[in-house]
Protein backbone atom coordinates (compact mmCIF):
# COMPACT_ATOMS: atom_id res chain seq x y z
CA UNK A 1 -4.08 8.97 25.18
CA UNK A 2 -3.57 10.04 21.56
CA UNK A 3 -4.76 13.20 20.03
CA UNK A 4 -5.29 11.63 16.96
CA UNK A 5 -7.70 9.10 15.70
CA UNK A 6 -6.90 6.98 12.48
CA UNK A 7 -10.29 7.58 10.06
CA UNK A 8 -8.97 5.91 6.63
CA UNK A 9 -6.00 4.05 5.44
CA UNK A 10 -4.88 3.81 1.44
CA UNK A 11 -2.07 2.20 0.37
CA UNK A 12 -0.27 1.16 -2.97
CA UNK A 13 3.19 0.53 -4.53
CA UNK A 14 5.19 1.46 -1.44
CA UNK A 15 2.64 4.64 -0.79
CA UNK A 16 0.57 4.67 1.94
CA UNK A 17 -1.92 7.77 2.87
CA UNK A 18 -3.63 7.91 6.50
CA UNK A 19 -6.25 10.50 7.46
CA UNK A 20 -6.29 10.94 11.38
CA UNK A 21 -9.06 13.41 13.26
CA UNK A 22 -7.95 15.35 15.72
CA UNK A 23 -9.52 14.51 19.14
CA UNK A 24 -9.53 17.06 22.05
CA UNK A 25 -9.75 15.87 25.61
CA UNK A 26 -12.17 17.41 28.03
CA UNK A 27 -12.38 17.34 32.00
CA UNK A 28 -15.90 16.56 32.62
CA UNK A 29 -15.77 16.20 36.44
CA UNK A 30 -13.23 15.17 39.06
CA UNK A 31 -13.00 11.98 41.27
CA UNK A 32 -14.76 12.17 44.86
CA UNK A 33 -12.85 12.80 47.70
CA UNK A 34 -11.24 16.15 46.83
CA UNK A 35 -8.10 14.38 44.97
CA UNK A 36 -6.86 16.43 42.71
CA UNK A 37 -4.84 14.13 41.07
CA UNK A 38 -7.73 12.30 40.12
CA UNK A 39 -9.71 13.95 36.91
CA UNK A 40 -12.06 11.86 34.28
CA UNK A 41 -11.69 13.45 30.74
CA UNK A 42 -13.79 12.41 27.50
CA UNK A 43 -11.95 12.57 24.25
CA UNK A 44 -14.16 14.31 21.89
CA UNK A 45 -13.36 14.17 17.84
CA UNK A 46 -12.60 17.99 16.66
CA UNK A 47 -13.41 19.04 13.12
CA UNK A 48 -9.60 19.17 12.07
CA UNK A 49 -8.01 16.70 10.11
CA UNK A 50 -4.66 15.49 9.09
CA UNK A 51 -3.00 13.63 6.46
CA UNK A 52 -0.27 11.41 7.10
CA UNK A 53 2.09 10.09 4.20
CA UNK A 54 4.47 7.12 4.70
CA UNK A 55 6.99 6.28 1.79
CA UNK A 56 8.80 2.56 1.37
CA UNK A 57 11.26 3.40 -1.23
CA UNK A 58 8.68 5.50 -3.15
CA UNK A 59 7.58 9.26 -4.36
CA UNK A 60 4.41 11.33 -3.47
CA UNK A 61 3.23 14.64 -4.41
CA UNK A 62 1.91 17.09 -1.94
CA UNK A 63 0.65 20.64 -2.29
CA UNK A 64 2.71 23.65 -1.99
CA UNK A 65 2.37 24.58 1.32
CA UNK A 66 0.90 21.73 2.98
CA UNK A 67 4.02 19.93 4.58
CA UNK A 68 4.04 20.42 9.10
CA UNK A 69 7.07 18.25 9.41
CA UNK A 70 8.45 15.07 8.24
CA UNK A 71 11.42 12.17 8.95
CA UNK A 72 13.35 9.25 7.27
CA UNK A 73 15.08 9.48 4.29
CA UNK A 74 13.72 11.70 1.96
CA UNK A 75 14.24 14.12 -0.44
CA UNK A 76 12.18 16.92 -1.51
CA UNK A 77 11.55 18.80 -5.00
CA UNK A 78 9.80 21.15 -6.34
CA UNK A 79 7.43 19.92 -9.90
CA UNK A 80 5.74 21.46 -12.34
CA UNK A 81 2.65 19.73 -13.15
CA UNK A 82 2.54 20.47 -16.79
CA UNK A 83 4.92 20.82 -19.51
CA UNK A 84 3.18 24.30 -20.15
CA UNK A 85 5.65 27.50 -20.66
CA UNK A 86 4.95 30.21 -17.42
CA UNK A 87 2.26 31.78 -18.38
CA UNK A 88 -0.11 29.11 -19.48
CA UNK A 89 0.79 27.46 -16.21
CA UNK A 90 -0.09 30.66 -14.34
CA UNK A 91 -3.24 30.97 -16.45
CA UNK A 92 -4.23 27.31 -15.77
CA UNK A 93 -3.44 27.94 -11.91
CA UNK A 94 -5.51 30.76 -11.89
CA UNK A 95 -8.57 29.23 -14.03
CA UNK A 96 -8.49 26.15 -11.97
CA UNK A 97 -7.49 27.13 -8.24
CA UNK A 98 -4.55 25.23 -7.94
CA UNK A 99 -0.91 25.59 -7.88
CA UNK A 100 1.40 25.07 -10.82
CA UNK A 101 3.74 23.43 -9.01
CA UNK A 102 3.78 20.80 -6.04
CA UNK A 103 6.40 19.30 -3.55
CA UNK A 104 7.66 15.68 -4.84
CA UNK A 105 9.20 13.67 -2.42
CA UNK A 106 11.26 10.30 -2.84
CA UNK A 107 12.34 8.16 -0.80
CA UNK A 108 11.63 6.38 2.91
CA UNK A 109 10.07 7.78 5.40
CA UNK A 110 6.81 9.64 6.83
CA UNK A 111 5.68 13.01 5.88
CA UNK A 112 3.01 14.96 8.22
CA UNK A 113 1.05 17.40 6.26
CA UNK A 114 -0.98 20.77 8.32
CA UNK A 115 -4.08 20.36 9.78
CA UNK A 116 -7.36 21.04 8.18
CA UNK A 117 -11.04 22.41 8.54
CA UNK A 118 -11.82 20.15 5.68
CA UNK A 119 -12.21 16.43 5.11
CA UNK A 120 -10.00 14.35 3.18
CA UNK A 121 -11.17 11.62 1.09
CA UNK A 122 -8.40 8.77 -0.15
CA UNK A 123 -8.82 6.39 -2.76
CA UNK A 124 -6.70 4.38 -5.36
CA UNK A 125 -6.91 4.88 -8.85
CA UNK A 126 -5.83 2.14 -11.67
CA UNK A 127 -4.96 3.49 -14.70
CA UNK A 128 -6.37 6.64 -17.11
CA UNK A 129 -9.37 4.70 -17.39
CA UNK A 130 -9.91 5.88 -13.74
CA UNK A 131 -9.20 9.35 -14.68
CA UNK A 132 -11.03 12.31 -12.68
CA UNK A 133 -11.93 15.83 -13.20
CA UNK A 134 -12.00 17.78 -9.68
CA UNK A 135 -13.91 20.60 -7.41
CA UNK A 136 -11.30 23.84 -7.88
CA UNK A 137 -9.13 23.26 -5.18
CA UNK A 138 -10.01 19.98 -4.47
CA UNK A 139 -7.15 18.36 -5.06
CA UNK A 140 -4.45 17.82 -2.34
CA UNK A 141 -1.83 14.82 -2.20
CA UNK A 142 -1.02 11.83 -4.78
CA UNK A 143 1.28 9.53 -5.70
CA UNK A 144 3.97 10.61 -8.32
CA UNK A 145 2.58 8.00 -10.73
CA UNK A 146 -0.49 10.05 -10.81
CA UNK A 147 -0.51 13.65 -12.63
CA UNK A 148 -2.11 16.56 -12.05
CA UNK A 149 -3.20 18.79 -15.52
CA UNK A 150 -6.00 21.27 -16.04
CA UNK A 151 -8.67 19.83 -18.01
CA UNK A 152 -10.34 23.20 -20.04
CA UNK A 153 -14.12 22.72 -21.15
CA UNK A 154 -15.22 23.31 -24.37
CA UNK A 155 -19.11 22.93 -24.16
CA UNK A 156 -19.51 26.07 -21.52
CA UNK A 157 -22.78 28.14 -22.31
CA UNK A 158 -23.73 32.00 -22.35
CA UNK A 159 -23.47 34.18 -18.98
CA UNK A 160 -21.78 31.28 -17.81
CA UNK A 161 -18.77 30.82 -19.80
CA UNK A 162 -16.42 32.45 -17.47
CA UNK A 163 -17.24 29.56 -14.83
CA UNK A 164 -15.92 26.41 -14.53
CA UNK A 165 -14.22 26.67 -17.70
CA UNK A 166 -11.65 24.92 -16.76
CA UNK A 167 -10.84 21.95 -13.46
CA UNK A 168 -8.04 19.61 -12.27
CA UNK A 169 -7.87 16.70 -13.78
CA UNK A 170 -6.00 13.27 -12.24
CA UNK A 171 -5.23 10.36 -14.13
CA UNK A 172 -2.77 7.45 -13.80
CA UNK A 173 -2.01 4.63 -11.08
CA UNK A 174 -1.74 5.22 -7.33
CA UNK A 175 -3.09 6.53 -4.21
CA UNK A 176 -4.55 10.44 -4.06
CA UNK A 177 -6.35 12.61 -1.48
CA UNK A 178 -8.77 15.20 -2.09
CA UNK A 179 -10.40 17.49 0.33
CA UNK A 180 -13.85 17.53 0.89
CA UNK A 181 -16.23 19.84 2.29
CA UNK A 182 -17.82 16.66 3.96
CA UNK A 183 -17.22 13.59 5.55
CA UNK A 184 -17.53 10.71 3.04
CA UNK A 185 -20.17 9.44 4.49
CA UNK A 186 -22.18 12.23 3.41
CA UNK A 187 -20.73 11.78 0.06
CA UNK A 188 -23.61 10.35 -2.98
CA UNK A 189 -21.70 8.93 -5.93
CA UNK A 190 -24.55 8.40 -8.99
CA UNK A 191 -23.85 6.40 -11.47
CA UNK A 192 -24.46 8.13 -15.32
CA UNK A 193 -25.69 5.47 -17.69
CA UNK A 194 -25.55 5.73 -21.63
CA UNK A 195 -29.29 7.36 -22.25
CA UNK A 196 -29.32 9.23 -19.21
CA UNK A 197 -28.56 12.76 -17.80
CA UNK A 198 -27.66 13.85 -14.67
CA UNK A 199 -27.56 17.49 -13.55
CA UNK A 200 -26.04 18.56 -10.95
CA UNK A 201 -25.98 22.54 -9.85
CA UNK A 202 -21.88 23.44 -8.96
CA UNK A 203 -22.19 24.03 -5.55
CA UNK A 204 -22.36 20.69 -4.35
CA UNK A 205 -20.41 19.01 -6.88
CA UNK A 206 -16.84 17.02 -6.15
CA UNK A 207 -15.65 15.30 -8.78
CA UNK A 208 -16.41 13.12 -11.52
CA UNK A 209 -15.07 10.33 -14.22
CA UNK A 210 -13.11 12.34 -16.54
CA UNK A 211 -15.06 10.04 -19.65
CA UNK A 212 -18.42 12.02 -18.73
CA UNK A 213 -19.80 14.09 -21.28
CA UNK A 214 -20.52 17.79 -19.65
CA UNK A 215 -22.33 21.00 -20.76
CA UNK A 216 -21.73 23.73 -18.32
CA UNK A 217 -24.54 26.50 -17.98
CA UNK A 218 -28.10 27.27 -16.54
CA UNK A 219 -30.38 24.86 -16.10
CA UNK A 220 -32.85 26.25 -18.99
CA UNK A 221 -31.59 28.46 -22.40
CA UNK A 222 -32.36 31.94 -22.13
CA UNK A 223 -31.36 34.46 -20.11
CA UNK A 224 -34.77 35.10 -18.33
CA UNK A 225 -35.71 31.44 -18.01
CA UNK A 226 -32.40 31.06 -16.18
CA UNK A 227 -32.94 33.48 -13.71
CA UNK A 228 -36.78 32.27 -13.32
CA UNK A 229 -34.96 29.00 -12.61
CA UNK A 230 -33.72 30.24 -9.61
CA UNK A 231 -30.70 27.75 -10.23
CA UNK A 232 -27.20 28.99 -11.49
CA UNK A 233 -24.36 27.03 -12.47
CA UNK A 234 -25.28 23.76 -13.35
CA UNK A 235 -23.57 20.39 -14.66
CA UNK A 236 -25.61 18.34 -17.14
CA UNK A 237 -23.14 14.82 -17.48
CA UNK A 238 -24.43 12.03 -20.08
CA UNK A 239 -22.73 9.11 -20.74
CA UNK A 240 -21.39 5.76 -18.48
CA UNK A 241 -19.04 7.07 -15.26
CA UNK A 242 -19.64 8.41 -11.92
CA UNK A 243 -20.32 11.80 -10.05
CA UNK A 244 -19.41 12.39 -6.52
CA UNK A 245 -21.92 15.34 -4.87
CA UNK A 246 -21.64 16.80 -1.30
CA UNK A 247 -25.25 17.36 -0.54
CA UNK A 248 -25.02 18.52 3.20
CA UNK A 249 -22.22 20.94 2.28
CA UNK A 250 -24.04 24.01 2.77
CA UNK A 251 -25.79 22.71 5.66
């Protein structure tokens, strides 16, 4: 019996990502008749998961770090995600949570990448138009047609200006994975409409369309209102896109 159980599937020019659960198999009693030999077990899901990569002829980009072991005919890289000098790519790491630099490989064959605590949520992207501004640390595996830059706000208010100032940002055409605090069936995506506001405090949020207009800061003006508030960090997104929030995340 396998130890792993396939959750999603993505797949696109020659890319294809798979997220398997890890299952563990327990002995919950043993035949009658004193056989030994003869055990019942019940696989049980475990809360690790694990990405699988398989390449026709293609490239992906994983995270520094994140490769177990791999096969076929493939050869790795190292990247820089931006055409940044050293330190504004260390700065950028730093502001954002993510590595400068990824792994890039080409070719045929399947990559395994370590086990996780997290969840990973896969999805395809289509263009810029589909462009997406991340969780720090959110972002994990793409294709090579999609990049990876740092995306720095410029509408970040009082006490909180040192705080989200800036996030990973994806754009282009291909298949990515992100982790995820929770499954993504615990995941609400609202839609932001021209006239509207959503707000959204930072704990719980996991990405959103990179068109959004955001203002980053308390939920009220004022230094005492804000801490009246009892809220902290908050997103306040107008305009027509999408937010992705993890409300069971601190469950």
């Amino acid at each position: 019996m396998s130890f792993r159980a396939l959750v999603q599937e993505e797949s696109r020019d020659g890319v294809t990502f798979r997220v398997h659960r890890l299952v563990r198999k327990k002995l919950v009693g043993s035949a009658s008749g004193g056989d030994a030999d003869l055990v019942q077990y019940a696989v049980q899901p475990s809360d690790c998961h694990q990405l699988e990569i398989v390449l026709d002829n293609a490239s992906a980009l994983i995270e520094p770090g994140a490769l177990q072991y791999s096969y076929g005919s493939l050869k790795p890289e190292i990247i820089r995600h931006e055409n940044k000098g050293f330190f504004k790519r260390q700065a950028a790491s730093a502001a954002t949570g993510e590595s400068a630099y990824a792994t890039k490989y080409t070719g045929t064959g399947t990559i395994w990448c370590e086990p996780v605590r997290k969840h990973f949520i896969l999805a395809t992207m289509e263009g810029d138009a589909d462009a997406l501004l991340l969780d720090d640390r959110a972002f994990y595996a793409c294709s090579a047609d999609i990049s990876l830059s740092t995306h720095m706000h410029k509408k970040v208010a009082g006490m909180f200006s040192g705080n989200g100032l800036a996030q990973p940002k994806i754009a282009g055409k291909g298949v990515f994975a992100v982790e995820s605090p929770v499954p993504v069936d615990e995941i609400d995506d609202v839609s932001v409409t021209p006239g509207e506001e959503v707000v959204v405090d930072g704990d719980f949020m996991l990405m959103y369309s990179a068109s959004l207009d955001v203002d980053l800061g308390p939920l009220v003006s004022g230094l005492r209102n804000a801490m009246r508030s009892g809220e902290g960090f908050v997103y306040k997104l107008r305009g027509n896109g999408t937010v992705w929030i993890t409300p069971t995340s601190q469950i």
